[in-house]
Protein backbone atom coordinates (compact mmCIF):
# COMPACT_ATOMS: atom_id res chain seq x y z
CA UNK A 1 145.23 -30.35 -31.04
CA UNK A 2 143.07 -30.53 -34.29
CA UNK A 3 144.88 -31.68 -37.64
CA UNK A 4 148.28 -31.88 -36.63
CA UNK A 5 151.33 -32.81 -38.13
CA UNK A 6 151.67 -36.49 -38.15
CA UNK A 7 154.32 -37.40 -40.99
CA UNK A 8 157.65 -35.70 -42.08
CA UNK A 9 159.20 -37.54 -45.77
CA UNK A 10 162.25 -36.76 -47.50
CA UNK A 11 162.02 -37.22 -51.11
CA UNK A 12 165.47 -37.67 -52.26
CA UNK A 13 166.95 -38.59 -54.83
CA UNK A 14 169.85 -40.79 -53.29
CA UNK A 15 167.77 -42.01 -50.53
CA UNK A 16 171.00 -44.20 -49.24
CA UNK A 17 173.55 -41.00 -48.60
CA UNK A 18 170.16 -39.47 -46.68
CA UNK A 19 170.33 -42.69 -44.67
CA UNK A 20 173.54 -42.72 -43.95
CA UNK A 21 173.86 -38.24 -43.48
CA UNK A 22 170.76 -38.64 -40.60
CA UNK A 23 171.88 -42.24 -39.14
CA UNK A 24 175.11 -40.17 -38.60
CA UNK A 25 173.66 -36.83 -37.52
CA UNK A 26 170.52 -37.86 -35.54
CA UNK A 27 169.64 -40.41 -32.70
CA UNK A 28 166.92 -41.81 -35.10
CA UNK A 29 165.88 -45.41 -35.97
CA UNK A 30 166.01 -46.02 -39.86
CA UNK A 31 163.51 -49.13 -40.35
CA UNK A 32 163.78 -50.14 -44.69
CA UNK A 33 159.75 -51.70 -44.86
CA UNK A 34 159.75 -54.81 -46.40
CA UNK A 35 158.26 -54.98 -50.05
CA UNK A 36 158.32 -51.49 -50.22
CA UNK A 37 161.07 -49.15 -51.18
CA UNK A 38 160.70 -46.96 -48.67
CA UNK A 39 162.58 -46.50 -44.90
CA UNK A 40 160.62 -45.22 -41.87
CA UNK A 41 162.35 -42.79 -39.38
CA UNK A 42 161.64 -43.58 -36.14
CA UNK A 43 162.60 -40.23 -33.57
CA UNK A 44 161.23 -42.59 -30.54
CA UNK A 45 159.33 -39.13 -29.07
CA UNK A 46 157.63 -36.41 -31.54
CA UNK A 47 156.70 -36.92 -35.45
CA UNK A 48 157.86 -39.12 -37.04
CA UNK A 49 158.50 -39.55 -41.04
CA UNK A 50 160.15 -41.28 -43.91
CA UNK A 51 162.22 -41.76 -46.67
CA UNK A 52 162.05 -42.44 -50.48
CA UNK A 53 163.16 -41.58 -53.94
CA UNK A 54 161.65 -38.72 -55.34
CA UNK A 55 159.10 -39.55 -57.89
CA UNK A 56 159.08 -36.58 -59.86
CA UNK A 57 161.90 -36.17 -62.31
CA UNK A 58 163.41 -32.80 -62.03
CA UNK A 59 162.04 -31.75 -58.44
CA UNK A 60 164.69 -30.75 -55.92
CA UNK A 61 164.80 -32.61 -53.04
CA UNK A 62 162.64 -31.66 -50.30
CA UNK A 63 160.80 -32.14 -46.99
CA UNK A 64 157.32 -32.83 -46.88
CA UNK A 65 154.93 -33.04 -43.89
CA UNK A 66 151.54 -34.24 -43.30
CA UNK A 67 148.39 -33.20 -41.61
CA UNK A 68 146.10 -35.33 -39.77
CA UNK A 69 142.76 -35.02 -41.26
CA UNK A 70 139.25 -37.22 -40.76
CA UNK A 71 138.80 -36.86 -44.44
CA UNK A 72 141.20 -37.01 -46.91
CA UNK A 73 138.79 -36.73 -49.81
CA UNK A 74 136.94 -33.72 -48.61
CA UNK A 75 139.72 -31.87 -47.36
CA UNK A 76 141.39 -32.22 -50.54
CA UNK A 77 138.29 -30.54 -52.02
CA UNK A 78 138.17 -27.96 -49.62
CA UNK A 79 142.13 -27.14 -49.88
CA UNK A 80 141.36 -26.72 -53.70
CA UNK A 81 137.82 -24.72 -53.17
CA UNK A 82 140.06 -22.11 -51.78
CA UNK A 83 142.76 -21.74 -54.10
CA UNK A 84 145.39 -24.25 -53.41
CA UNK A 85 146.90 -26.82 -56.47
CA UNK A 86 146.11 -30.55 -55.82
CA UNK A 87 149.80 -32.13 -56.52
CA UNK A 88 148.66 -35.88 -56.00
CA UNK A 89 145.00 -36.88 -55.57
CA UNK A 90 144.19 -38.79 -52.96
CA UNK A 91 145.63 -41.95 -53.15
CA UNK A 92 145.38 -44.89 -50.92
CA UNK A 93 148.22 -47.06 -49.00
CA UNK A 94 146.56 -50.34 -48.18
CA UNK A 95 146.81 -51.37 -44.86
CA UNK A 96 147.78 -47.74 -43.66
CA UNK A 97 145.22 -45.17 -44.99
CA UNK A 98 144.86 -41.97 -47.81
CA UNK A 99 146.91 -39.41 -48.81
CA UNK A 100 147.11 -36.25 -50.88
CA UNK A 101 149.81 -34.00 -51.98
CA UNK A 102 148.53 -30.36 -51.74
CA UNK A 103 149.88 -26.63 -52.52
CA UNK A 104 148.92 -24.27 -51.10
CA UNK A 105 147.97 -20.81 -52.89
CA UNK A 106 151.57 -19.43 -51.43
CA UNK A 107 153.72 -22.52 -53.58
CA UNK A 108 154.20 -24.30 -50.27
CA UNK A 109 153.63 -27.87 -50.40
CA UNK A 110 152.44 -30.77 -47.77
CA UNK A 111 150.27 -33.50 -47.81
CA UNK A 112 147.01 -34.59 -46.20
CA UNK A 113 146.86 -37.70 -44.18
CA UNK A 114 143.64 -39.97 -43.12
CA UNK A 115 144.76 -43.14 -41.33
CA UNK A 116 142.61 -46.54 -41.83
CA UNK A 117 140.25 -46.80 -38.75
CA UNK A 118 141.71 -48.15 -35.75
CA UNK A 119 145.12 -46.62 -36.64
């Protein structure tokens, strides 16, 4: 399947009573990365996301998911060439790839993902 989803992150803002709700809800594997504040959530089969403190004062907390793309930068064009709001630029997480935070022309937000070659 083209573009699919590849990423699911909670931005919370008490990312340690997330950990603790899903660790006690789900069969998932919460991995804290080290040097980063940030947790991965492993599902073992499916997508797979993450978990952090929201970075925007005053936003709810929410789910976001990510889209596969082989092109962060010109898909973020694109998404904006046809109406949507670009949220976050695309940004890059060394080691790991690009990202952008898009939404859409209905409000509905996700992000664009392009993973460092080999990846």
């Amino acid at each position: 399947m083209a573009n699919p989803f590849v990423h699911i992150e909670l931005m919370t803002q008490d990312v340690e009573s997330a950990k603790k709700f899903y660790a006690g809800l789900l069969d998932w594997k919460l991995e804290d990365i080290p040097g980063m504040v940030y947790t991965m959530i492993n599902v073992g089969e499916g997508t797979g996301g993450g978990m952090m403190k929201n970075p925007v004062p005053g936003v709810p907390d929410h789910w976001l998911p990510y889209i596969l793309v082989d092109n962060v930068a010109a898909s973020t064009k694109k998404a904006q060439s046809l109406g949507a709001t670009i949220a976050k630029d695309v940004t890059e997480i060394p080691d790991f790839g690009w990202f952008s935070v898009i939404i859409d022309p209905t409000g509905a937000a996700f992000g664009l993902w392009q993973s460092k070659e080999g990846m």
